[in-house]
Protein backbone atom coordinates (compact mmCIF):
# COMPACT_ATOMS: atom_id res chain seq x y z
CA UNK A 1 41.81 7.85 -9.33
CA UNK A 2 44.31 5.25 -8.95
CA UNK A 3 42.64 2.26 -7.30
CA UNK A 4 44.83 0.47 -4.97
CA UNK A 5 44.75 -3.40 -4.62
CA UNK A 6 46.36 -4.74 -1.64
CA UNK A 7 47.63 -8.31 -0.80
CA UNK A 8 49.82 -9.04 2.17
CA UNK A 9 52.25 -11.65 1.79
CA UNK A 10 53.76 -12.94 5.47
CA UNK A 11 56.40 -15.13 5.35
CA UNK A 12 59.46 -15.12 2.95
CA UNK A 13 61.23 -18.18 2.95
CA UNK A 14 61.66 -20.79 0.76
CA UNK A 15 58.36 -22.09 2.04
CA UNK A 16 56.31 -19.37 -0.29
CA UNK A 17 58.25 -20.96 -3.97
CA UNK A 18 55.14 -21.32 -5.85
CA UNK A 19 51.93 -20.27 -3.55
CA UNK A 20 49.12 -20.77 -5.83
CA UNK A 21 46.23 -18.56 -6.28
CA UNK A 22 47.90 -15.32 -5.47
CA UNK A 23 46.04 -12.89 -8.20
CA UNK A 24 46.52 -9.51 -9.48
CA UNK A 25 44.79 -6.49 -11.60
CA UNK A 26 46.76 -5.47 -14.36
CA UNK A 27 47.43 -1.75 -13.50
CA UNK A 28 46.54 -2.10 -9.88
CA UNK A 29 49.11 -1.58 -6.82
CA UNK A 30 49.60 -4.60 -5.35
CA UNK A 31 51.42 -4.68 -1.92
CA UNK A 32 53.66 -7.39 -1.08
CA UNK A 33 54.29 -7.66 2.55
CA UNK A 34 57.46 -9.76 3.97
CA UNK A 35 59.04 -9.93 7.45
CA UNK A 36 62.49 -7.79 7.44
CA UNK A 37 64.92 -6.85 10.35
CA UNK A 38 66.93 -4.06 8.46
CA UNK A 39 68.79 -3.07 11.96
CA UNK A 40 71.08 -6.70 10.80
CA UNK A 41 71.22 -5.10 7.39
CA UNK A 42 69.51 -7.64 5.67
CA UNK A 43 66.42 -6.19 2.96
CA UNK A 44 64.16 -7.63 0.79
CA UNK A 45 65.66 -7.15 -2.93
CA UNK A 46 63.92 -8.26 -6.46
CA UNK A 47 66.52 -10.91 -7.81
CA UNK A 48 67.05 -10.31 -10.35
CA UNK A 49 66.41 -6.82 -10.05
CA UNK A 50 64.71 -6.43 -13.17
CA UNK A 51 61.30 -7.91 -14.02
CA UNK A 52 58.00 -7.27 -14.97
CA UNK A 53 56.53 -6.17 -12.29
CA UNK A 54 57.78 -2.53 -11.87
CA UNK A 55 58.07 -1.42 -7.69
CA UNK A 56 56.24 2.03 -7.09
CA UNK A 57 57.08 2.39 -3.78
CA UNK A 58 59.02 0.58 -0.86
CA UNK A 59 58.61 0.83 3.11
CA UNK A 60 59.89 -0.45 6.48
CA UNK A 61 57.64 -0.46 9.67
CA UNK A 62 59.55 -1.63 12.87
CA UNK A 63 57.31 -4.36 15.20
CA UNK A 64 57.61 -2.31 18.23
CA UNK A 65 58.92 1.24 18.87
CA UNK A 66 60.49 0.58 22.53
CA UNK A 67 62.62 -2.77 21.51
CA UNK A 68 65.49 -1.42 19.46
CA UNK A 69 66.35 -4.01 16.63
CA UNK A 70 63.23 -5.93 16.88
CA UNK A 71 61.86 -7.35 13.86
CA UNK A 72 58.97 -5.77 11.17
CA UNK A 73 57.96 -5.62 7.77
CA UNK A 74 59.09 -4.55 4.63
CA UNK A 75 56.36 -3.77 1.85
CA UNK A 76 56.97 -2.92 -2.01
CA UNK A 77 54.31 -1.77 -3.63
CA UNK A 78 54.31 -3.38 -7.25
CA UNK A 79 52.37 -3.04 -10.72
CA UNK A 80 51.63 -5.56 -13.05
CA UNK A 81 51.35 -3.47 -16.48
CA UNK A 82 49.90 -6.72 -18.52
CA UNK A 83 47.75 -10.01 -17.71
CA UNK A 84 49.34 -13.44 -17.34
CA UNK A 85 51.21 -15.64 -15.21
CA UNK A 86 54.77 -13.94 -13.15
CA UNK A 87 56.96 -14.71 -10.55
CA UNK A 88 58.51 -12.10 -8.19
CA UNK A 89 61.51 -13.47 -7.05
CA UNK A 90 62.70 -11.82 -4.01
CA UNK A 91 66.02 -12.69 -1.90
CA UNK A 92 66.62 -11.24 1.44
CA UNK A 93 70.12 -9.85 1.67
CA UNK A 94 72.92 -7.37 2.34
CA UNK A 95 73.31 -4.97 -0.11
CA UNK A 96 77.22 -4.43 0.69
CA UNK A 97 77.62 -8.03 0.23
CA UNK A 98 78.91 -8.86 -3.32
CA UNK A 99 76.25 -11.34 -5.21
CA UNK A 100 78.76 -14.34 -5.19
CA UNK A 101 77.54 -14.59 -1.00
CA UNK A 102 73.87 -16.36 -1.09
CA UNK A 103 70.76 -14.95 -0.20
CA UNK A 104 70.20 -15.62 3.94
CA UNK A 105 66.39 -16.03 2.10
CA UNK A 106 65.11 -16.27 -0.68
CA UNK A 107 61.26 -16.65 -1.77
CA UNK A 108 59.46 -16.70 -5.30
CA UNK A 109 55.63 -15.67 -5.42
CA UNK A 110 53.93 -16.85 -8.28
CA UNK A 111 51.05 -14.13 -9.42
CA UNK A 112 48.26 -14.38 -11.88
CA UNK A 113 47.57 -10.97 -13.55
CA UNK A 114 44.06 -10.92 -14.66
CA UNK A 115 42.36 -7.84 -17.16
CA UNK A 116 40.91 -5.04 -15.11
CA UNK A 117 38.37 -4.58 -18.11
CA UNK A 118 39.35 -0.74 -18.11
CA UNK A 119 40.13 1.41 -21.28
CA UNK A 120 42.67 3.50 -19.40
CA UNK A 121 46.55 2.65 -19.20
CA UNK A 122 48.38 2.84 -15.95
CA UNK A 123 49.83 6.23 -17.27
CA UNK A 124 46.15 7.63 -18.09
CA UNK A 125 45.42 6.71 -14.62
CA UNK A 126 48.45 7.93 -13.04
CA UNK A 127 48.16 11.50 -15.46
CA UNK A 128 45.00 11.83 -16.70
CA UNK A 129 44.62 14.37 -20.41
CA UNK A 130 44.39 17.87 -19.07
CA UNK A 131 40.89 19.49 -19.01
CA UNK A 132 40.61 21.59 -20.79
CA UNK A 133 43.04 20.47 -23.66
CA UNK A 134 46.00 22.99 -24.15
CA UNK A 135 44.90 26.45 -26.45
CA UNK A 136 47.60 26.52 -28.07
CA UNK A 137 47.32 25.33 -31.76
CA UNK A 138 48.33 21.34 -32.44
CA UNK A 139 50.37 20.56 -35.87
CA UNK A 140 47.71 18.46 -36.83
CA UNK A 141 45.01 21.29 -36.36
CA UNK A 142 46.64 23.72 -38.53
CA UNK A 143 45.09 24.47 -41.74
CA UNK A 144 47.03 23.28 -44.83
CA UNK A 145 48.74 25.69 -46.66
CA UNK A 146 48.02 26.70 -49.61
CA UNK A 147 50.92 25.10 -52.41
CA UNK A 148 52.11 27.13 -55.38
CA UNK A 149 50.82 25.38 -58.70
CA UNK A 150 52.77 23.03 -60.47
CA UNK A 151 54.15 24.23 -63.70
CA UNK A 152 53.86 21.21 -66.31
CA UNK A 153 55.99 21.59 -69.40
CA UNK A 154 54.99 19.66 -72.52
């Protein structure tokens, strides 16, 4: 079973650039919580979009259900698949907007990514080996076949 970590981040401005002490399983979900209106089309985005944490999952939960455009929260959940020391970069934007308009936001959470002391990979985790193992025969359980002699000539 995938064990999930959780870690909620409020804020997201430039406030949060290099929050110390933030930490991190490798392999574990981590959830990374920020304050979002998406009824002004502004959303939390990885900038850049690619680094090494890889996003699992992302969500939007409204503050209150009767006020129409109030603010909420926007959570990613993220996995770390190595130890060390990262940065996710985040910057609060329109996606229409081209990337030459800034950020109305931006924030950069540093995270240490300590071992979890486990054998099993994120993909073990997230698929473990089949039991039982397949029936069908494996090429490397086949027995060798049996080779012709070799004809030597003197």
């Amino acid at each position: 079973m995938l064990l999930l970590g959780s870690l909620a981040i409020l804020g997201g401005c430039d406030f949060l650039r290099s929050k110390p002490g933030l930490q991190a399983q490798a392999g574990v979900p981590l959830a990374v919580t920020l304050p979002a209106n998406f009824s002004t089309g502004y959303r939390w985005v990885l900038d850049p979009p690619v680094q090494t944490a890889q996003i699992l999952s992302e969500s939007y939960q409204s503050g209150s259900t009767q006020v129409t455009g109030s603010p909420g929260q926007q959570t990613f959940q993220v996995v770390f698949l190595r130890e060390g020391r990262f940065n996710l970069k985040f910057a609060y934007r329109r996606l229409w907007e081209p990337p030459s308009v800034p950020s109305a936001k931006t924030t950069n959470l540093v995270i240490q990514v300590i071992s979890t002391n486990k054998t099993s990979s994120v993909l073990e985790q997230l698929f473990p080996p089949q039991n039982p193992p397949s029936l069908l025969p494996q090429p490397e359980e086949e027995a060798p076949r049996s080779r012709m002699p070799l004809r030597t000539t003197r």
